[in-house]
Protein backbone atom coordinates (compact mmCIF):
# COMPACT_ATOMS: atom_id res chain seq x y z
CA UNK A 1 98.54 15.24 39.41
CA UNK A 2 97.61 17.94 42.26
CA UNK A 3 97.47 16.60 45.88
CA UNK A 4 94.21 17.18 47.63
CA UNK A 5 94.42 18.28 51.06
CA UNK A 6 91.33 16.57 52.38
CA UNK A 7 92.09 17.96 56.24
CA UNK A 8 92.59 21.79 54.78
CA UNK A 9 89.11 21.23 52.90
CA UNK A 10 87.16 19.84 55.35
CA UNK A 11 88.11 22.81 57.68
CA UNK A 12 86.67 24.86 55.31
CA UNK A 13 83.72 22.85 54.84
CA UNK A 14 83.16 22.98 58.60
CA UNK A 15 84.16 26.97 59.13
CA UNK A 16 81.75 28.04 56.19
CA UNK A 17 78.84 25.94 57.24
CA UNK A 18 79.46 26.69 61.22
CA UNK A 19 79.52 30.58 59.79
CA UNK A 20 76.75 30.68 57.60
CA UNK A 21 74.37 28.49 60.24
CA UNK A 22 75.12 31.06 62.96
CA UNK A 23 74.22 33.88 60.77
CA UNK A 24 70.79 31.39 59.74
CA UNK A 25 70.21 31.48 63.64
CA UNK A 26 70.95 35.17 64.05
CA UNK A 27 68.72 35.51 61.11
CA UNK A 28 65.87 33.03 62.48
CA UNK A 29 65.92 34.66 65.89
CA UNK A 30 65.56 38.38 64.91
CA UNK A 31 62.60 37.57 62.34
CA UNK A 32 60.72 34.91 64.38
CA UNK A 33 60.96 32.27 61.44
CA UNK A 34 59.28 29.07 62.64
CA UNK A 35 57.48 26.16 60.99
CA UNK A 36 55.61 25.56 63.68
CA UNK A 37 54.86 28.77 64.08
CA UNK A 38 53.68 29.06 60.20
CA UNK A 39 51.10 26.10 60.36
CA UNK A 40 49.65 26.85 64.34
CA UNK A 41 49.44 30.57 63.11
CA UNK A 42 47.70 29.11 60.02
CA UNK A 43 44.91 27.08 61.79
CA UNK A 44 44.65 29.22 64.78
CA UNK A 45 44.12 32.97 63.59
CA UNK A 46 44.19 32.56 59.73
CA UNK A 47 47.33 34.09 59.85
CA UNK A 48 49.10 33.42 56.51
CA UNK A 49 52.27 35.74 56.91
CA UNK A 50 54.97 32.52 58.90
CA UNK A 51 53.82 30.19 56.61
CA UNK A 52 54.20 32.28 53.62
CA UNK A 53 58.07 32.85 54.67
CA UNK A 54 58.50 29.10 54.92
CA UNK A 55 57.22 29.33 51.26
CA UNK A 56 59.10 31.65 50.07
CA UNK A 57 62.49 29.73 51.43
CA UNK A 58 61.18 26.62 49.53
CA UNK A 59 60.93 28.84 46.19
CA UNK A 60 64.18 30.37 46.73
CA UNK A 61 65.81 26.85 47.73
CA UNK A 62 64.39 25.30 44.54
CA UNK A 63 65.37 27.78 41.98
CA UNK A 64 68.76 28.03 43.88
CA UNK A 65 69.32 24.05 43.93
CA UNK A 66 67.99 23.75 39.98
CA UNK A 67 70.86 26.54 39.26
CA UNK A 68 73.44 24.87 40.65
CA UNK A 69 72.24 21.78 39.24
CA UNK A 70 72.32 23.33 35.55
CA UNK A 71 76.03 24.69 35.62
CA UNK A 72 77.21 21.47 37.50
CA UNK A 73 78.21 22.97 40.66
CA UNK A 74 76.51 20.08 42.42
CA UNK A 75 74.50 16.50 41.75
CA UNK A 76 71.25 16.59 43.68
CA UNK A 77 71.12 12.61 43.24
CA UNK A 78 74.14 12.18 45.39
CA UNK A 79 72.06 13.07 48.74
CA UNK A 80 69.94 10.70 50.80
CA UNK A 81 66.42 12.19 49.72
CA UNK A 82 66.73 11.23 46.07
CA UNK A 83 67.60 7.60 46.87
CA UNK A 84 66.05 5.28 44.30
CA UNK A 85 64.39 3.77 47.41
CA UNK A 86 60.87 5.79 48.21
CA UNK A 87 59.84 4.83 52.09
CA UNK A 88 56.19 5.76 50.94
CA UNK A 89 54.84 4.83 54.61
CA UNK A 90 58.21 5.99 56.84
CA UNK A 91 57.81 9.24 55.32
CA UNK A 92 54.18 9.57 55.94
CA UNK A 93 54.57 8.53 59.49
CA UNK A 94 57.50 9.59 60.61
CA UNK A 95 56.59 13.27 59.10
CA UNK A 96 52.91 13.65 60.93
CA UNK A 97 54.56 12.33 64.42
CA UNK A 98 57.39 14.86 63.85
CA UNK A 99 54.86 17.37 63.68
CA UNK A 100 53.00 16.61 66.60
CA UNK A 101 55.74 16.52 68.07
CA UNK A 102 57.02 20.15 66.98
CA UNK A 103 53.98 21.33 68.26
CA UNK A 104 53.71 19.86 71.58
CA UNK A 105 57.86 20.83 72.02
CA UNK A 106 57.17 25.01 71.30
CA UNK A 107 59.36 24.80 67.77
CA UNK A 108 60.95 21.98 65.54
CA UNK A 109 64.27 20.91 64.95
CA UNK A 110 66.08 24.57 64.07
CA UNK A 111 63.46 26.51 66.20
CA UNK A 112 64.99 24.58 69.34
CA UNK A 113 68.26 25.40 68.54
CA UNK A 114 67.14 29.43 68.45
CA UNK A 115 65.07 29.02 71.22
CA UNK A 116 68.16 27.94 73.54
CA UNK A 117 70.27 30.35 71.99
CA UNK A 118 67.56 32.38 73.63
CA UNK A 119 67.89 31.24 77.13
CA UNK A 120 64.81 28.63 76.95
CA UNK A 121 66.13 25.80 79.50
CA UNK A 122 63.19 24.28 78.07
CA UNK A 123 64.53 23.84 74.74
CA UNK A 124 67.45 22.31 76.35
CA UNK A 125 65.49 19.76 77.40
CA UNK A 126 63.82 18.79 74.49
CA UNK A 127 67.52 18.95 73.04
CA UNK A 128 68.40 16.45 75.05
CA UNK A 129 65.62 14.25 74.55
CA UNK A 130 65.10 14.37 70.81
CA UNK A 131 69.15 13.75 70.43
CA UNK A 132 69.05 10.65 72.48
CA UNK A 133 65.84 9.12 71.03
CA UNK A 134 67.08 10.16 67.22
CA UNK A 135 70.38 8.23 68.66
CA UNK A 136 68.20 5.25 69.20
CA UNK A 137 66.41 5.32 66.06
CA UNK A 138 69.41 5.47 63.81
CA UNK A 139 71.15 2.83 66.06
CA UNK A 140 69.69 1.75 68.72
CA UNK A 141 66.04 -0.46 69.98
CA UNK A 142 63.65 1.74 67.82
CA UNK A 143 66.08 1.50 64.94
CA UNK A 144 65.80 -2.45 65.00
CA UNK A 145 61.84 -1.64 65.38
CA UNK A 146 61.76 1.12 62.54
CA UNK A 147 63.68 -0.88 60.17
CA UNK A 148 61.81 -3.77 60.49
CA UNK A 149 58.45 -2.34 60.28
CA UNK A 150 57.87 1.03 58.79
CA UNK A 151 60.97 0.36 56.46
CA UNK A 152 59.57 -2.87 54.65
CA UNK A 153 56.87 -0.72 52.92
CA UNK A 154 58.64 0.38 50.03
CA UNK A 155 58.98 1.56 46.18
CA UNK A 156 62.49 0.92 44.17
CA UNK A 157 62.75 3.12 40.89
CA UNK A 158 65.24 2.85 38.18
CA UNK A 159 66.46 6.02 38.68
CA UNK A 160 67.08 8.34 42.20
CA UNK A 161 63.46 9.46 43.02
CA UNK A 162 64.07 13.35 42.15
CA UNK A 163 61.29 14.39 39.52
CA UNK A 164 64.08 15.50 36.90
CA UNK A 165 65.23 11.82 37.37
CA UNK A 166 62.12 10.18 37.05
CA UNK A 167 60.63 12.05 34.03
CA UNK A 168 63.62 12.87 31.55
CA UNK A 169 63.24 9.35 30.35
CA UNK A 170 59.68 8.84 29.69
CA UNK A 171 59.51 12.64 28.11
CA UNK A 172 63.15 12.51 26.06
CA UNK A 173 64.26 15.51 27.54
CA UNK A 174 67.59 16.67 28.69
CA UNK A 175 67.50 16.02 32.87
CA UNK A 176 69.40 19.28 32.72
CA UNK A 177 67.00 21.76 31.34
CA UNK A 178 63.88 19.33 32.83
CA UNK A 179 65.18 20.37 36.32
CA UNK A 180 65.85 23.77 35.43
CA UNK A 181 61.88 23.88 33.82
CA UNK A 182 60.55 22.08 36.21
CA UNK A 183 61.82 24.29 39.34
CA UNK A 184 60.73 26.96 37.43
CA UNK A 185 57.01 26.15 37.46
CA UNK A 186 57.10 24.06 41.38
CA UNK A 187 59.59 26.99 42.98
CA UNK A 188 57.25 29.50 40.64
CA UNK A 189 54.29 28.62 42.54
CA UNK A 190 55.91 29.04 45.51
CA UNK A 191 57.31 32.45 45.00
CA UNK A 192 54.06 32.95 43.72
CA UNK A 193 51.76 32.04 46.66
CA UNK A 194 54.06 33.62 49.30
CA UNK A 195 54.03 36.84 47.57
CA UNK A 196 50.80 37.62 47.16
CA UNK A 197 49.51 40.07 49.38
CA UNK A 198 51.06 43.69 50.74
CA UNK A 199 51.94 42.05 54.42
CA UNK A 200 53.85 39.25 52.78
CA UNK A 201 55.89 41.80 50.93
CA UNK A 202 57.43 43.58 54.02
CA UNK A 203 61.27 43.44 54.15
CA UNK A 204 61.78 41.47 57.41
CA UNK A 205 59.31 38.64 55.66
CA UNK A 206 61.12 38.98 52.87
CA UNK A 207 64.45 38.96 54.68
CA UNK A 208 63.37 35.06 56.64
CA UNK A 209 62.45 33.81 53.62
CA UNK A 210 65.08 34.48 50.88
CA UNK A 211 67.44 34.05 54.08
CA UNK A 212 66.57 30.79 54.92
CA UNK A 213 66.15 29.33 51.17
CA UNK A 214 69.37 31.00 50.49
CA UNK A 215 71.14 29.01 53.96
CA UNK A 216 69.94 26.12 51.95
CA UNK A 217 71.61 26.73 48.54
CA UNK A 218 74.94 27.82 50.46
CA UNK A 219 75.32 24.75 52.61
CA UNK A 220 74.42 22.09 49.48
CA UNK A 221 76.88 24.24 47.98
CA UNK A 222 79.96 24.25 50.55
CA UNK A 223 79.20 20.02 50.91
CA UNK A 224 78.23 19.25 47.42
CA UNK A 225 80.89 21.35 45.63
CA UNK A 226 83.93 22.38 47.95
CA UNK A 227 83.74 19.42 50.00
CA UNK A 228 83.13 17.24 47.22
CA UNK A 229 86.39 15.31 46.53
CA UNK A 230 85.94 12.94 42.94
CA UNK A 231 88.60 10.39 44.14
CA UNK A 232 90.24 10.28 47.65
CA UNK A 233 93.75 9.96 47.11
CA UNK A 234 93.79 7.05 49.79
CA UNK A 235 90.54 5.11 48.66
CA UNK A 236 90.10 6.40 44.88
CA UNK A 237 86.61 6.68 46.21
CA UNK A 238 83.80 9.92 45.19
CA UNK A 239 83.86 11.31 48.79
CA UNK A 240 82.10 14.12 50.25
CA UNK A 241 84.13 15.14 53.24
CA UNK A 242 82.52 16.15 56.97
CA UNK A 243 79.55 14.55 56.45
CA UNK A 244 77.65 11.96 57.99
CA UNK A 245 75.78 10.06 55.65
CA UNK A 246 78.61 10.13 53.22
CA UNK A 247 76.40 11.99 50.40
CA UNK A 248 76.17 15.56 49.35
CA UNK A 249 74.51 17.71 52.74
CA UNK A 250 72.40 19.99 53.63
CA UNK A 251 70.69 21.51 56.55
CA UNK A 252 68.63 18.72 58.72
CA UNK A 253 67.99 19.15 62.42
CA UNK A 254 67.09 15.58 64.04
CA UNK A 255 69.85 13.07 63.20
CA UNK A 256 72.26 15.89 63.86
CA UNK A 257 71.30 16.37 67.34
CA UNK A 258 72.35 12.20 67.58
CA UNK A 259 75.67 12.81 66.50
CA UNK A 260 75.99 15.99 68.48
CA UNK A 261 75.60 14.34 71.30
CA UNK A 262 77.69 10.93 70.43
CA UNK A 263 81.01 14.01 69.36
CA UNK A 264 80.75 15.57 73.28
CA UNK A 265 80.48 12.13 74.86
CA UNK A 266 82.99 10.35 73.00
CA UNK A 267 84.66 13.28 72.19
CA UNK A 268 88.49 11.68 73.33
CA UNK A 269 87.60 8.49 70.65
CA UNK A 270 89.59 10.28 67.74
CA UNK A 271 86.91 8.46 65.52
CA UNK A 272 84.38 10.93 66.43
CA UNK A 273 84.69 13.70 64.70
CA UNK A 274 83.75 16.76 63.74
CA UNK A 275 81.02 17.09 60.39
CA UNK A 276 78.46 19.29 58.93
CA UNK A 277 75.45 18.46 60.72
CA UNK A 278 77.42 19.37 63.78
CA UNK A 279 79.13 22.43 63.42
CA UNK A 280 75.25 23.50 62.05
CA UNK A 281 73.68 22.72 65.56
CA UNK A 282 76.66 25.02 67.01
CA UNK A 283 76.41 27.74 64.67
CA UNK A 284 72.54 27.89 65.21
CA UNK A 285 72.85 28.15 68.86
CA UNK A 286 75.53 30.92 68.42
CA UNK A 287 74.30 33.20 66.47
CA UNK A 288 70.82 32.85 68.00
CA UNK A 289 72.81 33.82 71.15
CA UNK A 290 74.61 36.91 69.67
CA UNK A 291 71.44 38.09 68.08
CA UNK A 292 69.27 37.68 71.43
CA UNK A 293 72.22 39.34 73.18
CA UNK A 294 72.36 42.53 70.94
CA UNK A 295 68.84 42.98 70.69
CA UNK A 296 68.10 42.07 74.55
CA UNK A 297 65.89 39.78 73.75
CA UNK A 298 67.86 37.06 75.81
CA UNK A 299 65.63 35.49 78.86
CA UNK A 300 65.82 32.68 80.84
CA UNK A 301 62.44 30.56 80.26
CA UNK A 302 61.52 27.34 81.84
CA UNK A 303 58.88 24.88 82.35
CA UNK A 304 55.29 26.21 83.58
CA UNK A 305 54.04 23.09 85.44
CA UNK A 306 54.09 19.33 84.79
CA UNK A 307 51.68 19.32 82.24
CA UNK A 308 53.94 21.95 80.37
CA UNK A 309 57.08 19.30 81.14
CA UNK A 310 54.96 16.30 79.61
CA UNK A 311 54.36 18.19 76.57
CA UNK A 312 57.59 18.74 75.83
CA UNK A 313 59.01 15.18 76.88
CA UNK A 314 56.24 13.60 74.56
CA UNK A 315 57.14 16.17 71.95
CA UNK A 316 60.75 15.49 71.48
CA UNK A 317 60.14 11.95 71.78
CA UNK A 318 58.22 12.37 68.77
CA UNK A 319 59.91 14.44 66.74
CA UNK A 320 63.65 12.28 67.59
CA UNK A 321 61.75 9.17 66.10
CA UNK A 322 59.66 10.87 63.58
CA UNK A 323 62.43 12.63 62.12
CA UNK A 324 64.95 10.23 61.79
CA UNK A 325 61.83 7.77 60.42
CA UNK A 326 60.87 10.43 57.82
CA UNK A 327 64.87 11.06 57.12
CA UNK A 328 64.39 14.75 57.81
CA UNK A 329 62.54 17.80 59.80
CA UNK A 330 60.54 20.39 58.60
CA UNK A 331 64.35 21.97 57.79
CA UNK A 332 65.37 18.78 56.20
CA UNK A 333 62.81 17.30 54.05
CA UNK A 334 60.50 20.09 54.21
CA UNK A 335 63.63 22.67 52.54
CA UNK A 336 66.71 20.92 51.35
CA UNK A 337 64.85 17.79 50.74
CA UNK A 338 62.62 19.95 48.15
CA UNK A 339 64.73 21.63 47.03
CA UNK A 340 66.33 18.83 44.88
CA UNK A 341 62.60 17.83 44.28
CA UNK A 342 62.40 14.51 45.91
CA UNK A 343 59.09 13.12 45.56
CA UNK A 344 59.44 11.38 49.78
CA UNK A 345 59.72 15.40 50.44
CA UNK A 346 56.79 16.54 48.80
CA UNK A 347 55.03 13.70 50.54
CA UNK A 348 56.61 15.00 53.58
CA UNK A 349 55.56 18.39 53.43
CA UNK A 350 51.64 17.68 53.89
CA UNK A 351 52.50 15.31 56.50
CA UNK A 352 54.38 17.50 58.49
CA UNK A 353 51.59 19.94 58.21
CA UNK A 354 48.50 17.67 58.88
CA UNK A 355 50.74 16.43 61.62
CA UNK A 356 50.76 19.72 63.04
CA UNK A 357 47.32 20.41 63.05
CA UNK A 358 46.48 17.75 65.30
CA UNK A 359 48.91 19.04 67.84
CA UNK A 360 47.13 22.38 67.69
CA UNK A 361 44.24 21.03 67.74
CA UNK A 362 44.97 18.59 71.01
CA UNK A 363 46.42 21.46 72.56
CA UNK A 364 43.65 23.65 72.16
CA UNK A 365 41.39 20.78 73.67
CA UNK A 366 43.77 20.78 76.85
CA UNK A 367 43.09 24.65 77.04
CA UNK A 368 39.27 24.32 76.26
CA UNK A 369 37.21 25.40 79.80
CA UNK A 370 35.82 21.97 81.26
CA UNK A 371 32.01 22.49 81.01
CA UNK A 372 31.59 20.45 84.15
């Protein structure tokens, strides 16, 4: 029997994932790819073109996710968002604060990273905060407060909650070629949507969007396949190795930013170690640094007043407990979540969105002339 050499994978787990996230943040800050900036664009100026990249990524995440799926490169029911457990009112909660949140912080989870890669010391900030109160929502006070409230309102299936899952029994069809139909006509719709038009057809649109839904595939890919080890040779355990959660991985921005911060604080305990989510808020920050560097687009920003400060403070705040409450970002359930069709991330999405719009709209209020 071959020996696995679990330490010479998961260096190549973490190299390939720190690699391709810094070329996702070199990517992100050259072409201006925000969620944030998608929906505010959206309900502000009718601007379509931001939110059609995000589109696009979700297409091109889908169909990429459903390939893999097919030829057995990876099992999109070994990852936290197709748990058989559906946390109906966590995910529409946690999703609408996390996008108030977004909004009142400038950018979400992966837009913060590029935005310090950027020189924003206000994104630093919010860094700081949204690690620390993600920290105490996966372990700390508001974890006690968020399992124990939002968390009790919930929905067990038979099955992991992934459409494919769900329907291949009641419809006798393989799961196999249900997943690859089924991406087909969801990810079709998507293509399909942020297509349509001339402007959404221009090469740097078109360059964020297959970009970022391709990040997705490649990451799901390096944890899900390479790192995937079918019996550890010291457990005889399924393991996937450098991650977190201890399921198949892909790109997530809240949660990470906890364990970010718990690896350079502890980072003499030899228990802390290094893992995917990680070495992805590193390689964002880098290559959003490289990028802003070669194109001089590299300036030091900070706070404008204390109203400006609040915002921000408030906004992390939100999107550290949102997040972790709705297990992902706008990155996370709103990309790799979908893309293994989890029904929590398609009840996500609108969340995220209507969450949004209530930021905008707030802030707009602030900005509004006082008539007396």
């Amino acid at each position: 029997m071959d020996i696995v050499d679990i330490k010479a994978i998961t260096h190549q787990v973490l190299w390939l994932t720190f690699i391709g996230t810094a070329l996702l943040g070199a990517l992100m800050q050259k072409t201006g790819f925000c969620t944030m900036g998608a929906v505010s664009d959206y309900f502000i100026m009718s601007r379509t073109t931001r939110l059609k990249q995000w589109f696009l990524a979700i297409g091109v995440a889908i169909l990429g996710v459903a390939s893999m799926s097919f030829f057995g490169l990876i099992d999109t029911t070994k990852t936290i968002y197709t748990a058989s457990r559906f946390l109906y009112l966590s995910t529409i909660f946690g999703s609408i604060l996390f996008g108030i949140g977004m909004v009142l912080a400038s950018g979400c989870g992966s837009k913060t990273l590029v935005r310090i890669g950027g020189g924003n010391l206000k994104s630093v900030v919010v860094f700081l905060i949204l690690g620390l109160t993600a920290y105490m929502t996966l372990k700390g006070f508001l974890g006690v407060l968020r399992v124990n409230s939002f968390d009790t309102f919930f929905v067990t299936f038979n099955t992991p909650q992934d459409l494919p899952s769900l329907l291949a029994g009641n419809l006798n069809i393989d799961k196999k070629y249900l997943h690859i139909l089924l991406a087909v006509v969801i990810g079709g719709c998507f293509l399909i949507y942020s297509l349509n038009g001339k402007e959404s057809r221009d090469f740097e649109n078109l360059f964020a969007g297959i970009g970022v839904g391709l990040s997705i595939c490649v990451v799901w890919w390096v944890s899900g396949c390479l790192g995937h080890i079918a019996e550890d040779p010291n457990t005889l355990e399924e393991i996937y190795v450098a991650t977190n959660s201890g399921r198949m991985e892909s790109l997530s921005f809240v949660s990470p930013y906890a364990y970010t911060l718990d690896w350079l604080m502890l980072y003499s305990d030899t228990s802390k170690t290094l893992t995917i989510g990680i070495a992805a808020v590193i390689g964002m920050i880098t290559g959003s640094s490289i990028s802003s560097l070669i194109f001089k687009t590299f300036r030091w920003e900070s706070f404008r007043d204390v109203e400006d400060t609040g915002n921000h403070f408030i906004g992390a705040v939100l999107m550290g407990f949102g997040g972790v409450t709705a297990l992902g970002c706008t990155i996370g359930q709103g990309l790799s979540g979908i893309s293994t069709l989890a029904i929590s991330s398609f009840l996500a999405l609108p969340g995220y969105i209507f969450g949004a719009y209530i930021g905008v709209r707030y802030l707009q209020w602030r900005l509004a002339p006082n008539p007396c």
